[in-house]
Protein backbone atom coordinates (compact mmCIF):
# COMPACT_ATOMS: atom_id res chain seq x y z
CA UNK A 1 -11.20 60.61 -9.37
CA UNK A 2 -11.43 56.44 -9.21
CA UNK A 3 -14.08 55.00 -10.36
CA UNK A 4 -15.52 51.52 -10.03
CA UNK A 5 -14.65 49.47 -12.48
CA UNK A 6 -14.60 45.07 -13.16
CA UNK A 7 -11.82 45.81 -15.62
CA UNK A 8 -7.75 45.58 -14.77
CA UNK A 9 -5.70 49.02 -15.93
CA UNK A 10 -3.65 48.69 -18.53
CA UNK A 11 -0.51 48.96 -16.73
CA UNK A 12 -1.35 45.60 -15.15
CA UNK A 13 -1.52 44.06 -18.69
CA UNK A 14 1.63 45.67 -19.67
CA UNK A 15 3.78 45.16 -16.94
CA UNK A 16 2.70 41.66 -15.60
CA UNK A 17 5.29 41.17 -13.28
CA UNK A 18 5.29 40.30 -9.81
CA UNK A 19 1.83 40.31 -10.27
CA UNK A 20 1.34 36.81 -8.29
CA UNK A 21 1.80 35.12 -5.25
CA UNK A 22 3.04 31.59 -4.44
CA UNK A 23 1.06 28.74 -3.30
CA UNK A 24 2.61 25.51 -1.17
CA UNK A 25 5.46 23.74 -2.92
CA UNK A 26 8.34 22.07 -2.71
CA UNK A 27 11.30 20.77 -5.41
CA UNK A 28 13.49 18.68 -6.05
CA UNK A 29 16.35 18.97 -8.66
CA UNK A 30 16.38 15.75 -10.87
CA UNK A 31 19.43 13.70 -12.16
CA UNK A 32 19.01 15.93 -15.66
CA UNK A 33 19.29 18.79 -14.47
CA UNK A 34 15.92 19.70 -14.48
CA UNK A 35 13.97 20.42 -11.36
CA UNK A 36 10.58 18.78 -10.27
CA UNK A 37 7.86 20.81 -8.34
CA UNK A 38 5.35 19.20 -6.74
CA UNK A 39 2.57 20.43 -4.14
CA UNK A 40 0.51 19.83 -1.57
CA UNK A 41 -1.83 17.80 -3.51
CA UNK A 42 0.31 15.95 -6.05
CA UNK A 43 0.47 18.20 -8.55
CA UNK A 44 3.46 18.02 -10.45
CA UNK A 45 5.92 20.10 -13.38
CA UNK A 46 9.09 19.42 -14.39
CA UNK A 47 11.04 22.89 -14.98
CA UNK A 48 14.48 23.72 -16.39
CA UNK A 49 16.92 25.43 -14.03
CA UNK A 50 16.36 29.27 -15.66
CA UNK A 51 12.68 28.78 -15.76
CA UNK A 52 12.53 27.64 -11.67
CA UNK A 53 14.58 31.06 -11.33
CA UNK A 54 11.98 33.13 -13.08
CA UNK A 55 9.21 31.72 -10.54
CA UNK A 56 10.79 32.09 -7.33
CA UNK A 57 12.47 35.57 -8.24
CA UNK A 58 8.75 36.53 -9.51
CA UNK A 59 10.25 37.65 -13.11
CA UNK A 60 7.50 35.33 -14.72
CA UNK A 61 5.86 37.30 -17.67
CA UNK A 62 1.94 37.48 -17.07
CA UNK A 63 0.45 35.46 -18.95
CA UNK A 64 2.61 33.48 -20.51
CA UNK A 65 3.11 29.61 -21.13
CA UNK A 66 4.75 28.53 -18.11
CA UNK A 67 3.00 30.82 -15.77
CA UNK A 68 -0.44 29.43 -17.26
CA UNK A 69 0.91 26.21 -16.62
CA UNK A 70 1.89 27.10 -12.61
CA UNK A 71 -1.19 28.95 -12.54
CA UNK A 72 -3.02 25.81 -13.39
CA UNK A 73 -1.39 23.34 -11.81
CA UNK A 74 -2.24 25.62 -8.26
CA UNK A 75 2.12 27.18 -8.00
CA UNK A 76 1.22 30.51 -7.99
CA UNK A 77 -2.41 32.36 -8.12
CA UNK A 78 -3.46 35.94 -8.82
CA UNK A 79 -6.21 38.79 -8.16
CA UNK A 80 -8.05 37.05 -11.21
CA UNK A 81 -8.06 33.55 -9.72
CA UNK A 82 -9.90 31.66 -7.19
CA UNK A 83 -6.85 29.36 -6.45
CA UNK A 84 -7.36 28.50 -2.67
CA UNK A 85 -10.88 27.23 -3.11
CA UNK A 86 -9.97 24.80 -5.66
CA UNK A 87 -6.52 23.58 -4.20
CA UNK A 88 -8.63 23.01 -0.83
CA UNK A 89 -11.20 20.67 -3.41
CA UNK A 90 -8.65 18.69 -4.59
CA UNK A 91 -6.39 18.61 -1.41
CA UNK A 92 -9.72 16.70 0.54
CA UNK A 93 -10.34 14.81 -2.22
CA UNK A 94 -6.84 13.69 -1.63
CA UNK A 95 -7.20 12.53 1.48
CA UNK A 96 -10.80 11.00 1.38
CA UNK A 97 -9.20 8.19 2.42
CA UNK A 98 -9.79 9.18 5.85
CA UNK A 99 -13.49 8.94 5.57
CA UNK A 100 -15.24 6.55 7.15
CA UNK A 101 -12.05 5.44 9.12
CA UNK A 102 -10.73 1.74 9.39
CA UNK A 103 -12.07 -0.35 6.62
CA UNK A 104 -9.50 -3.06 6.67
CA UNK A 105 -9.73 -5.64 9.60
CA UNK A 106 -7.07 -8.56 9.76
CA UNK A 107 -8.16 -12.02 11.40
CA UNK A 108 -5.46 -13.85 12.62
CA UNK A 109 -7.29 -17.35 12.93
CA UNK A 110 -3.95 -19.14 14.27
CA UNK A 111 -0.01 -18.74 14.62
CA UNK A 112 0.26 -22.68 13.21
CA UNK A 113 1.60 -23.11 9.71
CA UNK A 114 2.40 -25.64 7.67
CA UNK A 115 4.89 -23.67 5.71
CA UNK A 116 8.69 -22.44 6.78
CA UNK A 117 9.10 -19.50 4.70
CA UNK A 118 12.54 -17.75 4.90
CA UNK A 119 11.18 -14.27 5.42
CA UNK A 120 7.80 -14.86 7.48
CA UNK A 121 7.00 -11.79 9.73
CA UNK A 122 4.69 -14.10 11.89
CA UNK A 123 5.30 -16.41 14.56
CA UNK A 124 4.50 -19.68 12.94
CA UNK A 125 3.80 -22.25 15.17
CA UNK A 126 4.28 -25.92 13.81
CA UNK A 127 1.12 -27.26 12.23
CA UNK A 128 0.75 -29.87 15.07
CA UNK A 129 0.89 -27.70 18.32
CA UNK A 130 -1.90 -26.72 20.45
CA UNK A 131 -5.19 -25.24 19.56
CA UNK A 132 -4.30 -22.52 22.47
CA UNK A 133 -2.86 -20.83 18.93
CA UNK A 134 -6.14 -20.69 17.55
CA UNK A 135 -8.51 -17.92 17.75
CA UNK A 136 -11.76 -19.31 19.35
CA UNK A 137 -15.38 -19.00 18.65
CA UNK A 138 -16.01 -16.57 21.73
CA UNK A 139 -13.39 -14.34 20.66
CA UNK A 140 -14.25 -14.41 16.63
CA UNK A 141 -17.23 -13.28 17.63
CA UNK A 142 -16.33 -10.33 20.03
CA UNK A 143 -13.78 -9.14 17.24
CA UNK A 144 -16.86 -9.18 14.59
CA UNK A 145 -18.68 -7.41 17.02
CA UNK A 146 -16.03 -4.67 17.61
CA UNK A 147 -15.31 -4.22 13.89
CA UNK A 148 -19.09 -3.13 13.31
CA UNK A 149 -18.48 -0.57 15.68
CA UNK A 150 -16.11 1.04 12.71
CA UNK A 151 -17.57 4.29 10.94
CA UNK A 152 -16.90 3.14 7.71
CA UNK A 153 -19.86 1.80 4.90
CA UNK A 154 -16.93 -0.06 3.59
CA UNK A 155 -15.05 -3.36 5.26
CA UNK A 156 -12.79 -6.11 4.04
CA UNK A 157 -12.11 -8.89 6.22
CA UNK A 158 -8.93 -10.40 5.63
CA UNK A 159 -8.14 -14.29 7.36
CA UNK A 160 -4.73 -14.53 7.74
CA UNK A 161 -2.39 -16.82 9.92
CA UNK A 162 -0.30 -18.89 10.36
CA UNK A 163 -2.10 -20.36 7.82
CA UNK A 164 -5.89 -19.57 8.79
CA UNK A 165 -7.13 -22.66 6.81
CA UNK A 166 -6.31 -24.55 9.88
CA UNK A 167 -8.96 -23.27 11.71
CA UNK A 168 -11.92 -23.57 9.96
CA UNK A 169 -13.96 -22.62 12.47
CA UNK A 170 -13.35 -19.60 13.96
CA UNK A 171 -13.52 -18.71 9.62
CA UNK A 172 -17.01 -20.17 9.14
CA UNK A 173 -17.69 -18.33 12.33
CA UNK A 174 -16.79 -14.89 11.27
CA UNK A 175 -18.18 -14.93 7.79
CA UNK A 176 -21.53 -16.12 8.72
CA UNK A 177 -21.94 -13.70 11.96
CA UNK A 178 -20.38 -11.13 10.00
CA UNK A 179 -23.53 -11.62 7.60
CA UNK A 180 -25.92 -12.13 9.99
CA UNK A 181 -25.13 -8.90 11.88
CA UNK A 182 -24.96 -6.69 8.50
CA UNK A 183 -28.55 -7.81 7.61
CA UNK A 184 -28.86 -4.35 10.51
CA UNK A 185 -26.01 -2.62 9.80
CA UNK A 186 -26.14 -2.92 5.78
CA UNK A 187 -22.40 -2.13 5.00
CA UNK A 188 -20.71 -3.23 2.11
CA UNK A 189 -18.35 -6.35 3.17
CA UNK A 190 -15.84 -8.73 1.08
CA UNK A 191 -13.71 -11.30 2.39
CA UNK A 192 -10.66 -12.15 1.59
CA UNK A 193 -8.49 -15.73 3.06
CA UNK A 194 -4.50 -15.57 2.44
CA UNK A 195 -3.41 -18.88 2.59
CA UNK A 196 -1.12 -20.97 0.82
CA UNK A 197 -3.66 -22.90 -0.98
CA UNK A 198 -2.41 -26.65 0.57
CA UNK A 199 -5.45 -27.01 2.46
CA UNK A 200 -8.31 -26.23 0.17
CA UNK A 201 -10.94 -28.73 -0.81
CA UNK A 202 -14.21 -29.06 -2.51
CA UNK A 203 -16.47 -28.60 0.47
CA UNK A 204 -14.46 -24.98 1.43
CA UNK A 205 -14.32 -23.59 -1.84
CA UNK A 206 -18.18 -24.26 -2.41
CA UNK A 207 -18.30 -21.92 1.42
CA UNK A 208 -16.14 -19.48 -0.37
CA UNK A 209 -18.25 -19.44 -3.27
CA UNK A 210 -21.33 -19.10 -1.49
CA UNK A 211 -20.41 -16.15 0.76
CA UNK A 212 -18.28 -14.74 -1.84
CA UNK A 213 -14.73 -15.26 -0.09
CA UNK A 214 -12.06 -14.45 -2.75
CA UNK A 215 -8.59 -16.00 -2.22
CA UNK A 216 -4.46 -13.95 -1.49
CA UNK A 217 -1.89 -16.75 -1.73
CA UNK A 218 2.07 -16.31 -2.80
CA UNK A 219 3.90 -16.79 -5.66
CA UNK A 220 7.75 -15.99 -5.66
CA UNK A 221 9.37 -17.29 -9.18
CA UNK A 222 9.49 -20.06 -10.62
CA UNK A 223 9.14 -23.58 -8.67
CA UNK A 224 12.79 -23.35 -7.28
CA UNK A 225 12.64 -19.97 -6.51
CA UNK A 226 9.13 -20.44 -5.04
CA UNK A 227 10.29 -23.93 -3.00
CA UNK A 228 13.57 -21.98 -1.74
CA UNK A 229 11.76 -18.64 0.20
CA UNK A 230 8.92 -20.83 0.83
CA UNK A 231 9.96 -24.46 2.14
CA UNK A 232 6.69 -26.97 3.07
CA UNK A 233 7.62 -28.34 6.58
CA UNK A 234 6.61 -31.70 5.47
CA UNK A 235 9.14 -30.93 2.43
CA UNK A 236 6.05 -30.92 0.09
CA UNK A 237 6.97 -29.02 -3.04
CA UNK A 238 5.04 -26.14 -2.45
CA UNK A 239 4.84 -24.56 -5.71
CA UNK A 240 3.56 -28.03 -7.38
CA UNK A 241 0.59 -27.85 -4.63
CA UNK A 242 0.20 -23.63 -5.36
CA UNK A 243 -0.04 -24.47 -9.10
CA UNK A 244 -2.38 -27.22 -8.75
CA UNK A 245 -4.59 -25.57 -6.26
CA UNK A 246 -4.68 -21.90 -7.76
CA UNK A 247 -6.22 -23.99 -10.99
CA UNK A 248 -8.54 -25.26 -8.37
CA UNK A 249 -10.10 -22.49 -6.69
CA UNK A 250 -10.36 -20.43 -9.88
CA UNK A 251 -12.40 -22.80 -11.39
CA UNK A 252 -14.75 -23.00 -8.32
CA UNK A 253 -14.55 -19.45 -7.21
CA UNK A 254 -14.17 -17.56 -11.08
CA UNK A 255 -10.90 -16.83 -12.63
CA UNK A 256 -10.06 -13.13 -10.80
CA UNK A 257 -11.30 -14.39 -7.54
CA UNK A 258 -7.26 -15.69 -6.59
CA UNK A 259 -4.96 -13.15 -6.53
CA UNK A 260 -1.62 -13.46 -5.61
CA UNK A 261 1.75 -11.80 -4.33
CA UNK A 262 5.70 -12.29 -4.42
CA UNK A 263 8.43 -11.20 -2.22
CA UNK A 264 12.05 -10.64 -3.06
CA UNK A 265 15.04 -11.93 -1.37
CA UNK A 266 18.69 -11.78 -2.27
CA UNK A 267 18.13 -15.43 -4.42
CA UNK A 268 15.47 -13.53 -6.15
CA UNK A 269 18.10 -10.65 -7.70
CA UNK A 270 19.02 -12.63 -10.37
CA UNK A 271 15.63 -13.91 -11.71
CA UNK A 272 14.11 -10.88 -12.70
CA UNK A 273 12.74 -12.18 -15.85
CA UNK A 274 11.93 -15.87 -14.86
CA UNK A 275 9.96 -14.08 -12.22
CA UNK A 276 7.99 -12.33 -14.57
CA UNK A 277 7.39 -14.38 -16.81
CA UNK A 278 6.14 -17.24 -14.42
CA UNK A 279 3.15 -14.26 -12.99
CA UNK A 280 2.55 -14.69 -16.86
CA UNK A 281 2.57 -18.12 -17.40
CA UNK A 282 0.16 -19.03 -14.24
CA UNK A 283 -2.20 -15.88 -16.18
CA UNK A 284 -1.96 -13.87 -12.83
CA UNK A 285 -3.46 -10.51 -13.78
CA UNK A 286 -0.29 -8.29 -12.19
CA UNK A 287 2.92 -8.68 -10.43
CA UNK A 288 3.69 -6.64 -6.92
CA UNK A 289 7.51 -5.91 -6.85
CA UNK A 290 7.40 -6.35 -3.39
CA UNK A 291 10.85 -5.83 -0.80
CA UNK A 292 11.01 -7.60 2.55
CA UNK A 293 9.88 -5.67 6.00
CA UNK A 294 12.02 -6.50 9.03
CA UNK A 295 10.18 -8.53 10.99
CA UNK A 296 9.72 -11.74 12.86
CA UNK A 297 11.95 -14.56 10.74
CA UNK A 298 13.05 -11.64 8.20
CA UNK A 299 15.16 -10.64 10.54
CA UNK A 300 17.09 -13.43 11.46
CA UNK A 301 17.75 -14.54 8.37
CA UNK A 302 18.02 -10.82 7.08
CA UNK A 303 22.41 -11.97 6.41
CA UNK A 304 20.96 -14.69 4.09
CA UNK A 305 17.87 -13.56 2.45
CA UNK A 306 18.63 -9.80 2.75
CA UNK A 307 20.03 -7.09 0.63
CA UNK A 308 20.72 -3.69 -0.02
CA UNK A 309 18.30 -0.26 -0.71
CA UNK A 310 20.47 -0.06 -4.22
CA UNK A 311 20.14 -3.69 -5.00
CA UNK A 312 16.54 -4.15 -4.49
CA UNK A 313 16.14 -1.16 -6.78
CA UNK A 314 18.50 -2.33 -9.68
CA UNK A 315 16.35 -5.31 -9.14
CA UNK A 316 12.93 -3.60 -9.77
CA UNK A 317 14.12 -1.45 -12.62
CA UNK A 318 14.78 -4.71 -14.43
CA UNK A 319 11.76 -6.24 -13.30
CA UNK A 320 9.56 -3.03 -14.73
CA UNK A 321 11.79 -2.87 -18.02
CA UNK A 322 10.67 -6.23 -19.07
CA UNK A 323 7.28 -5.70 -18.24
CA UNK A 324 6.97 -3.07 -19.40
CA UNK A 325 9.02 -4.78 -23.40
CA UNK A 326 6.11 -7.57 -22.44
CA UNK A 327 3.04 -5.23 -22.63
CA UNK A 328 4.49 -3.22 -25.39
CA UNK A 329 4.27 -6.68 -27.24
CA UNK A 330 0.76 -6.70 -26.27
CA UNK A 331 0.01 -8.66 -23.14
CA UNK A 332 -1.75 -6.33 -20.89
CA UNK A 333 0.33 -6.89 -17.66
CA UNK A 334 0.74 -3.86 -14.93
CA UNK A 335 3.18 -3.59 -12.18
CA UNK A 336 1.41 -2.82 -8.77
CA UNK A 337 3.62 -0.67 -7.16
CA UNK A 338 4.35 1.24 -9.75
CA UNK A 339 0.46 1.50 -10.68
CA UNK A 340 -0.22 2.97 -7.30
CA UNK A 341 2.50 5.59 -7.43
CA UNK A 342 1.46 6.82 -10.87
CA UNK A 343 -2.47 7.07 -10.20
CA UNK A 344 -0.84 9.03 -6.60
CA UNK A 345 1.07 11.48 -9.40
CA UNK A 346 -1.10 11.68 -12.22
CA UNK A 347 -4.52 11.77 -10.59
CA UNK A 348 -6.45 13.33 -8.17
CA UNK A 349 -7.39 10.25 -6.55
CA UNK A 350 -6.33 8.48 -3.21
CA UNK A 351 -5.19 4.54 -3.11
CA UNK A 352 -5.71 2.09 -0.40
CA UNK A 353 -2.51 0.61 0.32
CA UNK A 354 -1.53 1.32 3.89
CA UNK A 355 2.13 1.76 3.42
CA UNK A 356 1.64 5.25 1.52
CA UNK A 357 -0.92 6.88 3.44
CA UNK A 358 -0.33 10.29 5.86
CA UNK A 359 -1.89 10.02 8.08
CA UNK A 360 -0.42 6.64 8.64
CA UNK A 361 -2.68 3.86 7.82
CA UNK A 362 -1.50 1.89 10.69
CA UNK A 363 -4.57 1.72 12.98
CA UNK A 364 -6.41 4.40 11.16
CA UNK A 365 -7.42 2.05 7.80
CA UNK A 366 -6.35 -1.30 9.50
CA UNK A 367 -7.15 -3.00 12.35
CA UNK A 368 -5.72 -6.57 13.27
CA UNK A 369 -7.45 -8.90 15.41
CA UNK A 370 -5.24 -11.63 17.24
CA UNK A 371 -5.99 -15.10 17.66
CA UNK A 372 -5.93 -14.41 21.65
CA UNK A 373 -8.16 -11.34 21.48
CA UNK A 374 -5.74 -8.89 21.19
CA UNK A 375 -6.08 -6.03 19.05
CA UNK A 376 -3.37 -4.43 17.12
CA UNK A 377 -2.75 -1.00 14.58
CA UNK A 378 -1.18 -3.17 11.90
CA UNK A 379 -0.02 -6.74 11.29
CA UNK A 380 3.85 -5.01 11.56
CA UNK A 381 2.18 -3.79 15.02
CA UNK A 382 1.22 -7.53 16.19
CA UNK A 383 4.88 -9.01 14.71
CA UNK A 384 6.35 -6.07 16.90
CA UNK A 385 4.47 -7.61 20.19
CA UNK A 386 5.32 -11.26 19.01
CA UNK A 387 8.86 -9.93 19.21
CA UNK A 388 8.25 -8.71 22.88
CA UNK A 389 7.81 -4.85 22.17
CA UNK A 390 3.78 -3.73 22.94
CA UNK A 391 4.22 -0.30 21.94
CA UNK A 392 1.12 -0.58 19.29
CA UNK A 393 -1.03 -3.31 21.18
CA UNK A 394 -4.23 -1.00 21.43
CA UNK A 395 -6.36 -3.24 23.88
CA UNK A 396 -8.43 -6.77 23.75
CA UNK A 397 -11.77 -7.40 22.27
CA UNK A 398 -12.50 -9.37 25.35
CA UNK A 399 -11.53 -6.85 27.96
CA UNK A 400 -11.84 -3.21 26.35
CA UNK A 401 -14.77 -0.92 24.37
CA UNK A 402 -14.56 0.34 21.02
CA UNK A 403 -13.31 3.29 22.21
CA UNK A 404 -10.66 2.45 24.56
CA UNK A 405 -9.31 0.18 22.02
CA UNK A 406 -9.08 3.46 19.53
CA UNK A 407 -8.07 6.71 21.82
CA UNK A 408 -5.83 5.07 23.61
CA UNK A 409 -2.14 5.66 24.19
CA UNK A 410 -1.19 3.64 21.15
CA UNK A 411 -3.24 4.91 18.80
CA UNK A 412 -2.24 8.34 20.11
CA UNK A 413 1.13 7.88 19.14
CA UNK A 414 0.46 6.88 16.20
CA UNK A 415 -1.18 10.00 15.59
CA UNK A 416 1.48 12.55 16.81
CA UNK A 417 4.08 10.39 14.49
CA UNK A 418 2.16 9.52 11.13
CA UNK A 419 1.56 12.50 9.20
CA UNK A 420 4.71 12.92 6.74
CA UNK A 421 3.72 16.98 6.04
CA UNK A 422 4.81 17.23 9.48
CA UNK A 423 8.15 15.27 10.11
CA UNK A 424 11.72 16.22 9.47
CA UNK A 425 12.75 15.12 6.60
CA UNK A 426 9.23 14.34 4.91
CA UNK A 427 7.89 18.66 5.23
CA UNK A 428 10.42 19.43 2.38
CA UNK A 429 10.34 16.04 0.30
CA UNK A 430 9.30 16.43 -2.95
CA UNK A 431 8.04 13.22 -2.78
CA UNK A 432 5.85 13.66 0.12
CA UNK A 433 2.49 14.23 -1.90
CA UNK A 434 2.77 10.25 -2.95
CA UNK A 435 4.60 8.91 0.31
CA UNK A 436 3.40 7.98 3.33
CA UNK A 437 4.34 7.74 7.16
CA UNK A 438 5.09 4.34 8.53
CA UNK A 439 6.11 4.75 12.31
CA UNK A 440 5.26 1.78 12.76
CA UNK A 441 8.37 0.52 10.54
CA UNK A 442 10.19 3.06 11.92
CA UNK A 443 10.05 2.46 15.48
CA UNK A 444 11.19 -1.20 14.97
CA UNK A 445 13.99 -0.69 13.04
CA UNK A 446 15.01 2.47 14.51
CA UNK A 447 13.38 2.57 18.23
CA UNK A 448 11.61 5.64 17.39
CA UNK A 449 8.33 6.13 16.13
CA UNK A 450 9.02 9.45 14.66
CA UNK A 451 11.82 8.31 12.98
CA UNK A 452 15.65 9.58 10.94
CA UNK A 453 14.81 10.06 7.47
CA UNK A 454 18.13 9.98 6.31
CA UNK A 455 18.92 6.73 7.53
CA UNK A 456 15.52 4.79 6.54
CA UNK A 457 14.98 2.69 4.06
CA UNK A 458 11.88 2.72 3.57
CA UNK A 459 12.82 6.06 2.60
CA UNK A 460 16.02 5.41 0.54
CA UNK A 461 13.66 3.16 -1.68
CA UNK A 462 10.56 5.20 -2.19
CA UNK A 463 13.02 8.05 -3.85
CA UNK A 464 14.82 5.98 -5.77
CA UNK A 465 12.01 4.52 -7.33
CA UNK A 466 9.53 8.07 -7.64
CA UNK A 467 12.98 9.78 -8.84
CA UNK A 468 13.06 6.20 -11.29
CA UNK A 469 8.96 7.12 -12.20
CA UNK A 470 9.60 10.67 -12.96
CA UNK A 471 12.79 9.82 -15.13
CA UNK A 472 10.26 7.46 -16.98
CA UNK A 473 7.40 10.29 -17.81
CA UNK A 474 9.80 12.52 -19.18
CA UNK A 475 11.17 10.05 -21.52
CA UNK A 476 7.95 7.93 -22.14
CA UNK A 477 6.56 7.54 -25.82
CA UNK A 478 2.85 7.50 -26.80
CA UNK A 479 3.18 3.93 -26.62
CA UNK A 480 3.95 3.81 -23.10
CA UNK A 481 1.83 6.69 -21.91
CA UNK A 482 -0.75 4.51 -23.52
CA UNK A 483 0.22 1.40 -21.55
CA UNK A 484 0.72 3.64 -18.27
CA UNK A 485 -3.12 4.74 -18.56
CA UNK A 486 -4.42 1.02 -19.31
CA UNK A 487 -2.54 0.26 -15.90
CA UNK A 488 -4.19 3.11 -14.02
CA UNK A 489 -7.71 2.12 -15.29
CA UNK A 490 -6.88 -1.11 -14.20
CA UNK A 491 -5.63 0.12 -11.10
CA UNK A 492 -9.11 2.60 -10.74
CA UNK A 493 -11.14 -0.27 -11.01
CA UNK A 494 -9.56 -2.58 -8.40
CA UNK A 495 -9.65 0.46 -5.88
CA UNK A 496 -6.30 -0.52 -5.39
CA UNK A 497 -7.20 -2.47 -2.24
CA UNK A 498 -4.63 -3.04 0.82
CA UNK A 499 -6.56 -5.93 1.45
CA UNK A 500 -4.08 -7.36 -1.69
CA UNK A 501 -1.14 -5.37 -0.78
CA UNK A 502 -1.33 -3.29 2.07
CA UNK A 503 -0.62 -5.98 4.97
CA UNK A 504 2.51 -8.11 3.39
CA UNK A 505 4.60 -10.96 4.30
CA UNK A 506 2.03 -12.45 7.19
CA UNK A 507 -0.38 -13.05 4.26
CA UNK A 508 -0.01 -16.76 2.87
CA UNK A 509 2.36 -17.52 5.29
């Protein structure tokens, strides 16, 4: 006769097989031998072959140290366990990215620049041509307007060009209706100028000061490195100026206010080193290992400049070698790419770089403003239009509402094509918990939004480098694992905001 018991029968205890069911996962079998599991929300463990056949075949004693370990790390759950509740915790907390929606907006005060850098995605127009490059006052204003009509308690507003110091202006404009209007709306704002630095002077950086406006410029390598990708038009040696001016503003503005970035091109490969250690001789906080995107001027020159998914890789393997040598010999120095992807594996926690997000960033946590009016998902989006395809051109702040601009065909797209759990390819990545969708990238360099993962290379390079990330955990020592975890608080605290790396080559053009 049954009774009603809280209590499992013995035979459960004694024959614990097959006594558990699997949760979402997918694997990947590493360049040891061993085979990585990750799942839906990041969690990762790195198996040997006979113990992956022992989970899937369901021959995993109950109990034991490796099903604990599954168990834990939401593989597999039980009759005991209350598995789905918590993976569906962590999987939002994942994604709380989403809330509040677009939080980045991108100001493109002009197309003029006085700079003629190799790989510029924007369509510079020469420092002297006509104002009808310049965002107005009329149109600054609309754009502020629309971006208060965003969701989100959160917004960075990013000036970028051209080089937006040439139009003071339409800047001054934004930042003080921008504060004007929030004295209703109470959101938290920051605002951030990428420029090259050549046109700073006492009276801006006391307006930057004042309104707290904290500084993106460019640094590629040391000055001939840095005067090759990034050529003055006036042939002014523009790491001479950089130097002088970052010194400058961070004296004016406080010493973390001026952050900056590098790109690589093929002149770059051999400088791995010299580029480091020039991020550590100008006391820049971090390095970016950053590739080039194909756009605007990066693709013409793409048979000069360019280079291979393998050599680009080689190249940042060398590049994270010797920072890592330089922090082990105590300079506390992270790698940004690399910082993101780790606090993506190792914590629960989202990041703010566009590039890895699913759903795709593009449009959804950025929002570009053009000089005319027009309003783009990304600043890849506007480059795309500048190169005569309108595809993600989602309406004018002069001509269309806040929601026209935002559930319109464009953004619609964008929609159907950004979420990686759901393309070819991406479902069954292992990789796909730290990854992102960028149709965006796709459909200009393959004329297809959705996009052929096997021919991409923006995903040839994100699984070299996470296969390069997990080779490095399982070989790490307490000494690095130490260092890792200084770059992740680092990371943690800086929110890791695609204000500094999400939108790339336009910035400090």
């Amino acid at each position: 006769m049954p009774t009603n018991t809280t209590f499992q029968s013995l035979d459960f205890f004694k024959n614990g097989i097959n006594k558990f069911n699997f949760l979402p996962f997918r694997f990947k079998r590493l360049g040891n031998g061993k085979v990585l599991l990750t799942n839906m929300v990041g969690e990762y463990l790195i198996v040997t072959p006979e113990e992956y056949r022992s989970f899937t075949a369901k021959k995993l004693p109950f109990g034991g140290r490796l099903y604990n370990a599954l168990k834990q790390r939401h593989f597999l759950y039980d009759d005991s366990s209350d598995q789905i509740e918590l993976l569906s915790s962590k999987f939002w907390t994942k994604k709380s990215f989403l809330q509040g929606f677009t939080k980045l907006h991108i100001f493109v005060l002009t197309l003029r620049c006085n700079s003629a850098c190799t790989y510029c995605q924007a369509s510079r127009q020469e420092e002297c041509a006509s104002n009808l490059y310049d965002m107005d006052v009329k149109t600054a204003r609309k754009a502020v307007e629309m971006m208060f009509h965003t969701p989100s308690n959160d917004i960075t507003v990013e000036f970028q060009g051209g080089e937006p110091l040439l139009n003071l202006d339409a800047l001054k404009e934004i930042v003080l209706y921008a504060t004007e209007l929030n004295e209703k709306f109470k959101k938290n704002i920051s605002f951030v100028a990428c420029t090259n630095l050549s046109k700073i002077d006492d009276d801006l950086l006391e307006f930057f000061a004042k309104y707290k406006v904290g500084i993106s410029t460019s640094l590629d390598g040391p000055d001939f490195l840095h005067d090759l990708n990034r050529a003055r038009t006036k042939k002014a040696a523009s790491h001479a100026v950089l130097e002088r001016n970052i010194a400058r503003a961070r004296e004016a503005l406080g010493f973390d206010a001026v952050s900056a970035l590098m790109t690589t091109t093929r002149q770059s490969l051999p400088y791995a080193k010299e580029i480091v250690d020039e991020y550590l001789r100008m006391k820049l906080g971090s390095i970016f290992i950053r590739a080039l995107n194909p756009y605007g001027y990066a693709v013409k020159t793409e048979k000069v400049i360019g280079y291979t998914v393998p050599e680009f890789v080689k190249f940042y393997k060398e590049c994270f070698s010797y920072i890592l040598q330089k922090n082990k010999d105590g300079i506390v120095f992270p790698e940004g790419y690399a910082s993101m992807l780790y606090r993506k594996i190792l914590t629960p926690w989202p990041i703010g770089f566009v590039d890895l997000q699913s759903p795709t960033g593009n449009g959804f946590a950025v929002t570009v403003y053009n000089y005319d009016g027009d309003v783009y998902a990304s600043d890849e989006s506007r480059m795309l239009y500048e190169m005569g395809d309108p595809a993600f051109r989602l309406g004018s702040v002069l001509q269309d509402t806040y929601e026209e601009v935002y559930f319109g065909a464009g953004m619609q797209s964008l929609a159907a094509n950004g979420v990686a759990e759901c393309l070819a390819g991406c479902s069954d990545c292992a990789f796909v918990p730290y990854c992102g969708a960028d149709p965006v990238r796709h459909y200009a360099t393959q004329h297809d939004a959705y996009g052929h993962r096997p021919s991409s290379s923006f995903c040839q390079k994100n699984k070299a480098i996470f296969e390069f990330l997990f080779d490095e955990l399982q070989t790490m020592d307490d000494e690095t694992e130490e260092i890792l975890w200084t770059w992740l608080r680092n990371c943690a605290r800086e929110e890791v905001s695609c204000t500094d790396m999400g939108e790339e080559d336009a910035c400090a053009s």
